[in-house]
Protein backbone atom coordinates (compact mmCIF):
# COMPACT_ATOMS: atom_id res chain seq x y z
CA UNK A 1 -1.60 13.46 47.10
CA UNK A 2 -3.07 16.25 45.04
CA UNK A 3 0.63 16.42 43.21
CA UNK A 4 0.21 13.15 42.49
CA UNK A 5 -2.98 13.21 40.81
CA UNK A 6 -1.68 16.28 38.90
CA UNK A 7 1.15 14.34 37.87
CA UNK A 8 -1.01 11.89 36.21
CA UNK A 9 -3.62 13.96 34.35
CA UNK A 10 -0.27 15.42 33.24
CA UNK A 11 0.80 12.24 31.78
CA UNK A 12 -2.59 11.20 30.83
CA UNK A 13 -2.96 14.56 28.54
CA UNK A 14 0.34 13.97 27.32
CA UNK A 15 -0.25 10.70 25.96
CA UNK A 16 -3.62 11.82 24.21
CA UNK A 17 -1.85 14.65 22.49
CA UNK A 18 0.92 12.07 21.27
CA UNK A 19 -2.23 9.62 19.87
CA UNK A 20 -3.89 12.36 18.39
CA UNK A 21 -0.57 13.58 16.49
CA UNK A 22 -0.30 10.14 15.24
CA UNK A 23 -3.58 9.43 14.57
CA UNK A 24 -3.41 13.06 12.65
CA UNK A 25 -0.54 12.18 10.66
CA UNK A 26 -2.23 8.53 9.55
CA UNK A 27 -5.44 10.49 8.52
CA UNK A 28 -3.33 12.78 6.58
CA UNK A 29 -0.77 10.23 4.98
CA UNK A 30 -4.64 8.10 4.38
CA UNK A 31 -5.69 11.32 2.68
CA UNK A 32 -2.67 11.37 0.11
CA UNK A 33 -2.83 7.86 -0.62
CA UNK A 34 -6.83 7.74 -1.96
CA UNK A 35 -5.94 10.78 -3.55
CA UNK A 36 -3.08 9.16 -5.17
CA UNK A 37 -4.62 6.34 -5.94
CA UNK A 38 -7.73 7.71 -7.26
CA UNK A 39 -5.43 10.14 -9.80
CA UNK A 40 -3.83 7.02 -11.29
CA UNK A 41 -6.74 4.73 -11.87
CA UNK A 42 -8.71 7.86 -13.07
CA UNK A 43 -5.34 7.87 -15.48
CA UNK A 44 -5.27 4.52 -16.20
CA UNK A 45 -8.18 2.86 -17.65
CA UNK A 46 -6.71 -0.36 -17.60
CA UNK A 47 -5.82 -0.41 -14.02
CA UNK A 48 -9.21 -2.09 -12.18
CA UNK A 49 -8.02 -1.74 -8.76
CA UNK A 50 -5.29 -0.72 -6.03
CA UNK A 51 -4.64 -1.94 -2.64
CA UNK A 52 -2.30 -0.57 -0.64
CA UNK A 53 -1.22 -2.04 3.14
CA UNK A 54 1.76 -1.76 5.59
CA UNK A 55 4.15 -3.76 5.87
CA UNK A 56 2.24 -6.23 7.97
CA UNK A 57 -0.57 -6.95 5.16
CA UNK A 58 -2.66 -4.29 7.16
CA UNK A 59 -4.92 -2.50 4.60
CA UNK A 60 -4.26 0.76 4.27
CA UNK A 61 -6.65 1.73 1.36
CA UNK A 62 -8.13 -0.24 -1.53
CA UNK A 63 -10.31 0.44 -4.63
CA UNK A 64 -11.67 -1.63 -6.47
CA UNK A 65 -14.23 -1.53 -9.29
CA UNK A 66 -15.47 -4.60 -9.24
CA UNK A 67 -17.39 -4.98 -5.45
CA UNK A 68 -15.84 -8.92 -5.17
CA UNK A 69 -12.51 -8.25 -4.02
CA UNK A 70 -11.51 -8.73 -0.32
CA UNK A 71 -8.80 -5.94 0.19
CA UNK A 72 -7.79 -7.98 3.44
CA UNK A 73 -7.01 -10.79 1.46
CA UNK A 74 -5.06 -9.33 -1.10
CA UNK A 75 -2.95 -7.28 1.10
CA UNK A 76 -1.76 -10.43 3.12
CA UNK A 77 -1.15 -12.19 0.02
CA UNK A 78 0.59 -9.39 -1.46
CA UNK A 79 2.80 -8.98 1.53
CA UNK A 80 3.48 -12.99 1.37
CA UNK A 81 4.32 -13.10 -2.25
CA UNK A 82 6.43 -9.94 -2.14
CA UNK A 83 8.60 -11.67 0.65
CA UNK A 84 9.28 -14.89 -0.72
CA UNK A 85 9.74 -13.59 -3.98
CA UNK A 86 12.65 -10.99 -2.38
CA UNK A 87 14.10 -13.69 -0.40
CA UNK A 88 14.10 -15.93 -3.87
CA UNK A 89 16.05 -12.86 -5.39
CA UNK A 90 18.37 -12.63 -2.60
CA UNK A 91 18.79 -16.16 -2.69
CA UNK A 92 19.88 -15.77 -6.07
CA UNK A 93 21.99 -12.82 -5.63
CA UNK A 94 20.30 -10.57 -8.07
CA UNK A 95 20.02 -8.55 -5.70
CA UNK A 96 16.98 -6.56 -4.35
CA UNK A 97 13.19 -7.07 -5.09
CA UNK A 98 11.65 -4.05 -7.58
CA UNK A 99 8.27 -5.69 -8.33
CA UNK A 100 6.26 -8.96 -8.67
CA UNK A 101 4.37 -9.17 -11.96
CA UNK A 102 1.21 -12.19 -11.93
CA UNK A 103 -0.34 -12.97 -14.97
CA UNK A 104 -3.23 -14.55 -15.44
CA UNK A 105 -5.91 -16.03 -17.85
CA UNK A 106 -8.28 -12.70 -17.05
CA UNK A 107 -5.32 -10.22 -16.25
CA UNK A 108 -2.49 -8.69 -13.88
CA UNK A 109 -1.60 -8.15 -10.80
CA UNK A 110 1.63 -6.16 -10.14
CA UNK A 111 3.20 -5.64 -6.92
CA UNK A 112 5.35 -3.22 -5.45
CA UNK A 113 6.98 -2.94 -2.16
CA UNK A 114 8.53 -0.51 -0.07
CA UNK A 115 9.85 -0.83 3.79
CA UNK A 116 6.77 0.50 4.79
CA UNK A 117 4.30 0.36 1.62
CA UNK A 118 2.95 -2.74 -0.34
CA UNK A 119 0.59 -1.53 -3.44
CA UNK A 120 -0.95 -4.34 -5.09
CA UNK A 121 -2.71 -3.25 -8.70
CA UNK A 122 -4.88 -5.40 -10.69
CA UNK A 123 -5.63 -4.82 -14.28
CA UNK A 124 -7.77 -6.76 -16.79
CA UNK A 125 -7.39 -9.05 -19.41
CA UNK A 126 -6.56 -5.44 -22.40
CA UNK A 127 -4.53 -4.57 -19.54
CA UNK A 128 -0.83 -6.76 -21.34
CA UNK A 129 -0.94 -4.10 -24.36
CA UNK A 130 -0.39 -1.48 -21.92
CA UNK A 131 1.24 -2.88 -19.04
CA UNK A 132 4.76 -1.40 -19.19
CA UNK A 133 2.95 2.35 -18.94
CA UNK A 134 0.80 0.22 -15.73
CA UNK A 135 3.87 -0.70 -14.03
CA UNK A 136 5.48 2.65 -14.78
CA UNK A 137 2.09 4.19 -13.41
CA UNK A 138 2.21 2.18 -10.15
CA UNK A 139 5.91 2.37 -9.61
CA UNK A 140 5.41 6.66 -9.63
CA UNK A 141 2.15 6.08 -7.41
CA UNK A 142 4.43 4.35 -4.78
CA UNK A 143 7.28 6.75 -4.77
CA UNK A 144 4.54 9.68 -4.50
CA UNK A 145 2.73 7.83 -1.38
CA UNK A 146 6.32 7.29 0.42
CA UNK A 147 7.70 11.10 -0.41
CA UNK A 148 7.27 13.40 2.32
């Protein structure tokens, strides 16, 4: 009986180690991605905002300045309009999906995908003079929040 109990606080403490090593590695991927994004938008006057979620529309971290926007909501629709918009491409066979560019009477949105990144940036209505160096600003924040 007693090797039995040991057995499971043995498992037990296992499986809190393997939560807090995942939980540690989420805090610390977290970490790079504010810092990213923070870096570019401090870089990029023109860029008003940055949401970035998994793959799942989960929010992984958004700023904003304007206090209005609903990350949530963004980051599902993101994830929506990224996927339709690759199967449209597929569909077509031009092949595979680099970015989604909105435009709209006040500004831009522009999104980019990875398998396990979406990053969703919204810029303002100055924001079409400059938006080649946005994407190109956003495309290099992605590829820095996916490299090990």
């Amino acid at each position: 009986m007693v090797e039995d109990i040991n057995k499971t606080v043995v498992r037990q403490v296992g499986a809190v180690r393997k939560d807090m090593a995942r939980r540690t590695v989420n805090m610390v991927d977290k970490a790079k991605i504010e810092k990213i994004v923070a870096d570019v938008m401090a870089a990029n006057a023109d860029i008003q905002g940055i949401v970035v979620c998994d793959a799942k529309g989960n929010v992984i971290f958004g700023h904003t300045i304007t206090g209005d926007v609903k990350h949530a909501e963004v980051a599902k629709l993101a994830v929506k309009i990224a996927a339709n918009s690759a199967q449209l491409v597929s569909g077509l066979d031009q092949g595979g999906l680099k970015e989604v560019t909105i435009a709209s009477e006040k500004g831009l949105v522009v999104i980019l995908g990875d398998v396990e990144l979406v990053l969703a940036g919204i810029a303002g209505e100055t924001a079409r003079e400059a938006m080649g160096l946005i994407r190109i600003a956003l495309r290099r924040a992605l590829l820095n929040m996916v490299a090990d």
